[in-house]
Protein backbone atom coordinates (compact mmCIF):
# COMPACT_ATOMS: atom_id res chain seq x y z
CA UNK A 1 19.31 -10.91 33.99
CA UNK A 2 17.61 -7.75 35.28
CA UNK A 3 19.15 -4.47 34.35
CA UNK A 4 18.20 -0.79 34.67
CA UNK A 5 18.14 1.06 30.99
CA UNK A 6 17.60 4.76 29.97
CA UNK A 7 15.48 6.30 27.90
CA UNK A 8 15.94 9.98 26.81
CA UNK A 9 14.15 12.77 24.58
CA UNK A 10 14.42 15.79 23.70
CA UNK A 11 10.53 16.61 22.47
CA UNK A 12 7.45 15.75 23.22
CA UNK A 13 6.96 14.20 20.21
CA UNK A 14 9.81 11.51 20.98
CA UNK A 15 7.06 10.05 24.12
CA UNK A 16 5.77 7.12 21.85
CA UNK A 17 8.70 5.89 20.64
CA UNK A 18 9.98 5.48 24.13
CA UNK A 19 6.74 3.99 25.22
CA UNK A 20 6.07 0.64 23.32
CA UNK A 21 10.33 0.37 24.71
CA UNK A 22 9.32 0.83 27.91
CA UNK A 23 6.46 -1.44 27.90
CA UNK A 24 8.95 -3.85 25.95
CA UNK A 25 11.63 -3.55 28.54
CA UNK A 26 9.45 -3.84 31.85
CA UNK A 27 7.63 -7.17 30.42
CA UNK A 28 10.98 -8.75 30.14
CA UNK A 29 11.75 -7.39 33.79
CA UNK A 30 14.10 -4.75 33.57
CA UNK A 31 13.96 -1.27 35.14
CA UNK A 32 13.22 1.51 32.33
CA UNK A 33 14.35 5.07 33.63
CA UNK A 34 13.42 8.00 31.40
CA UNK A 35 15.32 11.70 31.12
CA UNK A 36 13.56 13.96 29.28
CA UNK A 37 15.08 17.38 28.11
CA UNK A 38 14.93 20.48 26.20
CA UNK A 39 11.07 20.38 24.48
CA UNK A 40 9.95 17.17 26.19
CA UNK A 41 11.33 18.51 29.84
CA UNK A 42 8.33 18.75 31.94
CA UNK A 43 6.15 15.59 30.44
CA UNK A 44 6.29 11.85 31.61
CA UNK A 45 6.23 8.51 31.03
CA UNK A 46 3.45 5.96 32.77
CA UNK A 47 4.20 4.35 35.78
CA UNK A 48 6.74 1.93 36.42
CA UNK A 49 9.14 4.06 33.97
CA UNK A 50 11.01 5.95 36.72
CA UNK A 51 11.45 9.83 35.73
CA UNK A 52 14.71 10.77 36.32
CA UNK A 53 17.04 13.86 36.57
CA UNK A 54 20.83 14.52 34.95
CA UNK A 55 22.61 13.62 37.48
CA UNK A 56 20.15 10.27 38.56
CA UNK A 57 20.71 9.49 35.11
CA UNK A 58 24.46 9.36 35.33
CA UNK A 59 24.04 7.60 38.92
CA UNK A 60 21.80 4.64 37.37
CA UNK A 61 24.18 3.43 35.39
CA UNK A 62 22.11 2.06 32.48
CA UNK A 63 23.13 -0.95 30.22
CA UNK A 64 21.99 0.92 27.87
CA UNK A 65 20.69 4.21 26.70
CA UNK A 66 17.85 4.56 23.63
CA UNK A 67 17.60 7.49 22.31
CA UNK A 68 14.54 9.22 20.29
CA UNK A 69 16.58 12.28 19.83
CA UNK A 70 19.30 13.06 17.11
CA UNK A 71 21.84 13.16 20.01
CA UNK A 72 22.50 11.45 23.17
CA UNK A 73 24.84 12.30 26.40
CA UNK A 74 27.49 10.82 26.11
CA UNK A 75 28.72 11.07 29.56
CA UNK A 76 26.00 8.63 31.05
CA UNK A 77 27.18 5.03 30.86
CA UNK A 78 25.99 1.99 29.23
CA UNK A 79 25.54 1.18 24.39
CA UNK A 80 23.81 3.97 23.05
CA UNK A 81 21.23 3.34 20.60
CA UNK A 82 19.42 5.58 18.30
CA UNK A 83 15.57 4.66 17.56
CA UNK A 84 15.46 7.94 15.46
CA UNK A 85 12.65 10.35 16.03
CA UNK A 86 11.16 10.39 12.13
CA UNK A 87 11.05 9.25 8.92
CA UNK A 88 13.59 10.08 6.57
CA UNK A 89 10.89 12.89 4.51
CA UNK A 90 13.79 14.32 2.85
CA UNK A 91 13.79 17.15 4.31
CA UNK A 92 17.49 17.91 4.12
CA UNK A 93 20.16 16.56 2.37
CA UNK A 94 21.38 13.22 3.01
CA UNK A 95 24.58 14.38 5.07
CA UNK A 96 22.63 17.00 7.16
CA UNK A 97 19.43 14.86 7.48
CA UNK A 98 18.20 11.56 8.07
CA UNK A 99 21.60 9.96 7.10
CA UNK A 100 24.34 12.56 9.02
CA UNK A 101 26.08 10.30 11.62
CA UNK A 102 27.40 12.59 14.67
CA UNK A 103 29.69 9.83 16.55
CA UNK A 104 27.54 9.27 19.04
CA UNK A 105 25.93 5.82 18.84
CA UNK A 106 27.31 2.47 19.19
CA UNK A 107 23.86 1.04 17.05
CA UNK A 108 21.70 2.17 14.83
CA UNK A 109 18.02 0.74 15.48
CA UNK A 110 16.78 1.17 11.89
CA UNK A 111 13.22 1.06 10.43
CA UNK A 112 13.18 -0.84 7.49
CA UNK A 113 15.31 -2.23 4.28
CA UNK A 114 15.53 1.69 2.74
CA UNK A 115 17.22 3.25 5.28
CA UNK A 116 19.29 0.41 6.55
CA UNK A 117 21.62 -0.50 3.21
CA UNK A 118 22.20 3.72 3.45
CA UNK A 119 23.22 3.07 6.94
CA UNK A 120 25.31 0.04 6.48
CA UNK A 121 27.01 1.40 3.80
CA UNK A 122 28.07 4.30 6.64
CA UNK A 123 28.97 1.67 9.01
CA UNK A 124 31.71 0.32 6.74
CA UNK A 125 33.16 2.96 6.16
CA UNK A 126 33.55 4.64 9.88
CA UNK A 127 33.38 1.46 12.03
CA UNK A 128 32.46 3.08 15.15
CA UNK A 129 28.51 1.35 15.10
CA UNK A 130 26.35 -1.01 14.25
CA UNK A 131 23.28 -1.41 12.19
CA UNK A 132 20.47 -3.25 12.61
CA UNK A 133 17.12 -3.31 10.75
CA UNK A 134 14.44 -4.00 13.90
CA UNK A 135 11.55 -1.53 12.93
CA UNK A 136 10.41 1.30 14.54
CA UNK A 137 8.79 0.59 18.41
CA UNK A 138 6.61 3.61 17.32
CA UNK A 139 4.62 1.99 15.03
CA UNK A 140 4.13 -1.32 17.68
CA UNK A 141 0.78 0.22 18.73
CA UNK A 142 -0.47 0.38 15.06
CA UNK A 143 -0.61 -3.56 14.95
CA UNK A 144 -1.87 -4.21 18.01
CA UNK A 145 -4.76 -3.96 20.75
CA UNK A 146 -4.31 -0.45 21.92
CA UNK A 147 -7.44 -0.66 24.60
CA UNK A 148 -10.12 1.20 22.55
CA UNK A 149 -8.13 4.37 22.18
CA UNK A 150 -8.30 4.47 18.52
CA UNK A 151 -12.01 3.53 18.67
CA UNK A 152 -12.66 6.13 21.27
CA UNK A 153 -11.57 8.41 18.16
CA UNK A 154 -13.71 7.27 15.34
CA UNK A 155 -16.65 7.03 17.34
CA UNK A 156 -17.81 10.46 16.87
CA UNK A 157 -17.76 9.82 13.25
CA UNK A 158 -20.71 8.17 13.27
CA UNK A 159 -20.21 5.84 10.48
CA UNK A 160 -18.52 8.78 8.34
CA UNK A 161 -15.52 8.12 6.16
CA UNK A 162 -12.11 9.78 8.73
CA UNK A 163 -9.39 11.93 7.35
CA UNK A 164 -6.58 13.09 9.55
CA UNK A 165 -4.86 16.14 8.64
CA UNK A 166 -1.36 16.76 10.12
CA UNK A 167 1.25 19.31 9.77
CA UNK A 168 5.41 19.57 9.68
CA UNK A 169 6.23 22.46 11.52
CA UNK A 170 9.29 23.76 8.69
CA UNK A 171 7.28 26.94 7.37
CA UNK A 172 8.46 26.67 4.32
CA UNK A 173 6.72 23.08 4.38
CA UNK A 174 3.80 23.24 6.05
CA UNK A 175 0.58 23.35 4.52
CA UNK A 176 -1.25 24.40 7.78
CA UNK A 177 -1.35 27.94 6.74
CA UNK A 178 -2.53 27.37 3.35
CA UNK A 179 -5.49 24.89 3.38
CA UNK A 180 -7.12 26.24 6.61
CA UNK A 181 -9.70 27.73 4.44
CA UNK A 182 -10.09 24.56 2.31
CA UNK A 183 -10.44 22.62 5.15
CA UNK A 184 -12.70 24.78 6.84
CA UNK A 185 -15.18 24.07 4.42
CA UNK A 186 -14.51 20.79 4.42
CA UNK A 187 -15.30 20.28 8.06
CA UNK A 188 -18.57 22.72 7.66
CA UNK A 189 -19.59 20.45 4.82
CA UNK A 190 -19.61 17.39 7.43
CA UNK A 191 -19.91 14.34 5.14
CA UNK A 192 -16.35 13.58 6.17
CA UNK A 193 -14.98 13.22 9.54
CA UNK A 194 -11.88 15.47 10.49
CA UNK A 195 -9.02 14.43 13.42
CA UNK A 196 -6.75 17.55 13.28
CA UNK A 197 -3.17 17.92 14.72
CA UNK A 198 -0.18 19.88 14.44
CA UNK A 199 3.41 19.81 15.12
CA UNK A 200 4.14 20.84 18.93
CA UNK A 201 6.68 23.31 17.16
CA UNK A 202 4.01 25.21 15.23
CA UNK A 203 2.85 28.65 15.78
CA UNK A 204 0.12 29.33 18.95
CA UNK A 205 -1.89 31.44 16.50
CA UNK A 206 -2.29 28.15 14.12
CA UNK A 207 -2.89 25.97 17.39
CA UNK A 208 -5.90 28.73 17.86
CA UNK A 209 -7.38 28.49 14.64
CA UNK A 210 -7.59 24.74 14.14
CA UNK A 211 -8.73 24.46 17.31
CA UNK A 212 -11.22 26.76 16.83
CA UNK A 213 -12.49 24.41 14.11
CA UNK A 214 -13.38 21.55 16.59
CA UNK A 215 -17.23 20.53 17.03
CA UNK A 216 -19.12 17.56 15.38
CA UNK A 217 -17.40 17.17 12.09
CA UNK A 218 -14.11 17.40 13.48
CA UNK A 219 -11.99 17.18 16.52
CA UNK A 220 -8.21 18.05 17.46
CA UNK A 221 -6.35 15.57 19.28
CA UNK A 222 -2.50 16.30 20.93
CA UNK A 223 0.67 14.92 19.58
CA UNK A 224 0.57 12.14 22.23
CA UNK A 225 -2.82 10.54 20.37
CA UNK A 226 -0.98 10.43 17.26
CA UNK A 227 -0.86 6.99 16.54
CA UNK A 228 -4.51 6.31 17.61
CA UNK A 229 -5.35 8.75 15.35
CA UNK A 230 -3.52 7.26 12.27
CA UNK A 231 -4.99 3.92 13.24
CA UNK A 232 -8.44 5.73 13.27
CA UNK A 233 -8.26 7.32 9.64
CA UNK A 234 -9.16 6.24 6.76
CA UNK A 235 -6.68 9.13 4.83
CA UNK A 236 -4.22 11.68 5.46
CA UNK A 237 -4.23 14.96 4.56
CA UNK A 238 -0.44 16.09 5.31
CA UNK A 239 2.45 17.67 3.82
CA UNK A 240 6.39 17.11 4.13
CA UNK A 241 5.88 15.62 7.38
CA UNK A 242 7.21 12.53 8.25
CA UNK A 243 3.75 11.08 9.76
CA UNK A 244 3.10 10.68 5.55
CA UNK A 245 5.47 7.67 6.18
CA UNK A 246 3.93 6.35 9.44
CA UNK A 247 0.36 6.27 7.92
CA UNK A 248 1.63 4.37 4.58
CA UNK A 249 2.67 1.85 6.52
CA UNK A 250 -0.80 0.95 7.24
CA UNK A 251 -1.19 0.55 3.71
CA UNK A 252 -3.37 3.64 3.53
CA UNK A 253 -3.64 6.73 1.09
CA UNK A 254 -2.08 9.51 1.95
CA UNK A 255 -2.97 13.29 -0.33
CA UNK A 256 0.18 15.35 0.14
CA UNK A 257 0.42 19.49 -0.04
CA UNK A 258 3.58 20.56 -1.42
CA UNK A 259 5.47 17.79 -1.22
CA UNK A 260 9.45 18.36 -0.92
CA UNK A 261 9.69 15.15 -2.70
CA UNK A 262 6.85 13.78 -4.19
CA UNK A 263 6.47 10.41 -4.75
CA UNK A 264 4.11 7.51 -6.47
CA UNK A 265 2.46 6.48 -3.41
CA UNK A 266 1.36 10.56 -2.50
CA UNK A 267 -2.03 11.99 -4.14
CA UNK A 268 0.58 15.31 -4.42
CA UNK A 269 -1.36 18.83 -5.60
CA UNK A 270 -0.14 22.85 -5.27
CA UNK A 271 -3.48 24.38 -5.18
CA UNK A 272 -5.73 24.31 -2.28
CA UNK A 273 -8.91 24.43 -4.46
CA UNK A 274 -7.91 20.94 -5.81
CA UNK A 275 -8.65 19.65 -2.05
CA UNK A 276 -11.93 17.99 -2.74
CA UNK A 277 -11.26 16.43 -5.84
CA UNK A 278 -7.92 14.78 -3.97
CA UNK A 279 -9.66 13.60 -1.28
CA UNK A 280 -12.17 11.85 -3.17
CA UNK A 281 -9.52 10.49 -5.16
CA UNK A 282 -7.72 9.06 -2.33
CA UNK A 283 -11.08 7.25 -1.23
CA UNK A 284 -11.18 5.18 -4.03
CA UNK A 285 -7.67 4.61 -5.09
CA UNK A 286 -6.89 3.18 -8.08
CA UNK A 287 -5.15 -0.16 -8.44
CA UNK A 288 -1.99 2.03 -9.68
CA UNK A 289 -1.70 4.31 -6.27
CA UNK A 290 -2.56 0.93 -4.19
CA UNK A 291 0.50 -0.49 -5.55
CA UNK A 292 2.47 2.17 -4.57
CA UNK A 293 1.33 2.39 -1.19
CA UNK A 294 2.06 -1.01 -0.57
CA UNK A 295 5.18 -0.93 -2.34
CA UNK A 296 6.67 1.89 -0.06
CA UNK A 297 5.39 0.44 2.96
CA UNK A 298 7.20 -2.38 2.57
CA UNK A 299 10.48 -0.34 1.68
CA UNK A 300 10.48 1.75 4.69
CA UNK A 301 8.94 -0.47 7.25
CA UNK A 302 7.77 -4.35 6.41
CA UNK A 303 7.15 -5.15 10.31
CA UNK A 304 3.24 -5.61 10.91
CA UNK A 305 3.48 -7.52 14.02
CA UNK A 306 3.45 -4.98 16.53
CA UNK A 307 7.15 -6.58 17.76
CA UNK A 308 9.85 -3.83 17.10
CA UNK A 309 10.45 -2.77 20.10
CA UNK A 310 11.43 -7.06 21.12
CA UNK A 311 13.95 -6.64 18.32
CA UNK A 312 15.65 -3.65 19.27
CA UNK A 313 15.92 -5.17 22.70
CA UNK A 314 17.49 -8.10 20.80
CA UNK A 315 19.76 -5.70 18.87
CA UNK A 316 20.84 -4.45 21.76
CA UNK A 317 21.96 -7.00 23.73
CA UNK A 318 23.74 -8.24 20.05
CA UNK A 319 25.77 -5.42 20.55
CA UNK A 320 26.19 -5.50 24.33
CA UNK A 321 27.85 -9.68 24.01
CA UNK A 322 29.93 -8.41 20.88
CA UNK A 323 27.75 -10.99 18.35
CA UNK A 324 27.35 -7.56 15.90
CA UNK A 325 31.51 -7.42 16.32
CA UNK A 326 33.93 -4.99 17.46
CA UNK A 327 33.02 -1.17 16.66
CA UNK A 328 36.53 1.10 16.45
CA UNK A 329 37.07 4.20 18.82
CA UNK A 330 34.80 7.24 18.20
CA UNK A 331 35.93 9.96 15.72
CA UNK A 332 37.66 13.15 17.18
CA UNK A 333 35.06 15.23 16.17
CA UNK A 334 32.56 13.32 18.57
CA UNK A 335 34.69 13.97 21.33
CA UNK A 336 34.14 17.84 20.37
CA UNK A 337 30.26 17.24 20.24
CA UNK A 338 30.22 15.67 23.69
CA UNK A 339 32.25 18.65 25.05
CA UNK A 340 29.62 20.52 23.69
CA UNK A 341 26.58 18.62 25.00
CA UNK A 342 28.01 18.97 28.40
CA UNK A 343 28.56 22.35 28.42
CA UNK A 344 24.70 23.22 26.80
CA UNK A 345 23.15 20.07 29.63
CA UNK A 346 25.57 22.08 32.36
CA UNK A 347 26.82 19.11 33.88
CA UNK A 348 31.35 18.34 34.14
CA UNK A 349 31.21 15.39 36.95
CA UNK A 350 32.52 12.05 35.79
CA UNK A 351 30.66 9.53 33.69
CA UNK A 352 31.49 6.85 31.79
């Protein structure tokens, strides 16, 4: 049966997520819709996803709504599903981070067997979702074809070994600010090929600087060629972000700044004169770190077959003909949150 389903986001960064769904959705011939707010107001999805407004997003309908955001509208009809926008990096605590439930799903779309017993654990106790480990559709373009765009990448390396250095936006995270120099010479040094980027949240002035840094040992590519890029790199270069986790998965080594929480699988170091010697570690892992790698990759996200986004789908409709069971009535406080959402999206007309 055809149906019409959102898709909503509140950054940029929250685009390809929504896209392998969207592809997902239209090969099984339903209508994807997309609302994009706040940081990702302004951008778009490919044709046929239909770009939509508030109030054409109330007016559609949806079966359901997938979200890439830590919140969704509640006022707009039809399950809503969270697809999560990261990583659990540990950031924050568990109850203010990856693992705070707000009352506003009906399923949780989760990415593999170390955040879903957290989750299910949550789900017994409130009963107002569902859980469901399906992967992350984000990661769908890692394990398949993606027409040459990771290629397109590498191909200025010129047979070089590729490191990809990326940055969390938190400044008391990021590394951005302290291993421009190191990288710098890095890049000038040009054995090594360099594919740059940076959290849309950063500052302009670091933006400047590491694009400034751009030529034929390195290039900076835009949030929206992220996942091309991690298919193109050998190694990260990164920090507390939680693109650490979406390379591992590829079973690759990742060298870590200042880790929050530093773990066996990260090459972690303090000192931005230990750059070299980390990177050449991480280009010849040992047997030990391999281990790890693999080991973690396979805790937060076994799926290699490019098929996530088919299984949240799946999930979805679980939920939708009441095979996941019957979820209890939202908590009070949700009902305080949605008050709230309305007021900040400036919409009071009726919705479901």
């Amino acid at each position: 049966m055809m149906a019409d389903y959102l898709l909503f986001a509140s950054e940029r960064y929250a685009l390809p997520i929504l896209q392998p769904l969207a592809q997902a959705l239209q090969a099984a011939g339903h209508t994807a819709h997309a609302w994009l707010v706040d940081g990702a107001a302004g951008a778009s999805l490919p044709a046929p996803v239909r770009m939509v407004n508030l109030r054409e997003a109330v007016a559609v309908k949806p079966r359901a709504v997938f979200s890439a955001a830590n919140w969704v509208p509640p006022f707009v009809s039809g399950a809503k599903v969270q697809l999560f926008h990261g990583f659990n990096v540990e950031k924050r605590s568990d109850e203010r981070g990856h693992f705070r439930v707000r009352g506003l799903f009906d399923l949780y779309c989760t990415q593999g067997p170390a955040t879903t017993a957290p989750f299910e654990e949550l789900a017994a106790q409130a009963g107002h979702f569902a859980v469901v480990e399906t992967g992350w559709p984000k990661l769908d373009p890692l394990f398949r074809a993606d027409d040459g765009a990771s290629a397109a990448l590498r191909a200025p390396a010129n047979g070089r070994p590729v490191v990809m250095f990326a940055s969390t936006f938190t400044e008391r995270l990021s590394a951005a600010p302290h291993l421009f120099d190191a990288i710098a010479a890095e890049i000038a040094r040009g054995d090594r090929y360099w594919l740059l980027t940076l959290h849309p949240k950063c500052p302009p002035q670091l933006f400047e600087r590491y694009r400034a840094l751009a030529g034929p040992n390195a290039a900076f590519f835009e949030t929206e060629q992220l996942v091309a890029a991690q298919r193109a790199a050998d190694v990260l270069l990164a920090d507390t972000t939680s693109v650490v986790s979406e390379f591992v998965v590829q079973r690759k080594p990742v060298v870590t700044f200042r880790n929050r929480a530093p773990k066996p699988h990260m090459l972690d170091f303090d000192d931005p004169a230990q750059l070299p010697a980390m990177l050449q570690r991480a280009f010849a892992p040992s047997a030990e770190l391999q281990a790890a790698i693999d080991a973690y990759g396979d805790a937060i996200h076994p799926y290699r077959d490019g098929r996530s986004s088919e299984r949240v789908l799946a999930a979805t409709e679980a939920l939708l003909s009441g095979e996941l069971g019957r979820l209890r009535r939202k908590p009070l406080s949700s009902t305080f949150r949605a008050l709230q959402i309305r007021r900040e999206l400036g919409y009071w007309g009726w919705g479901s």
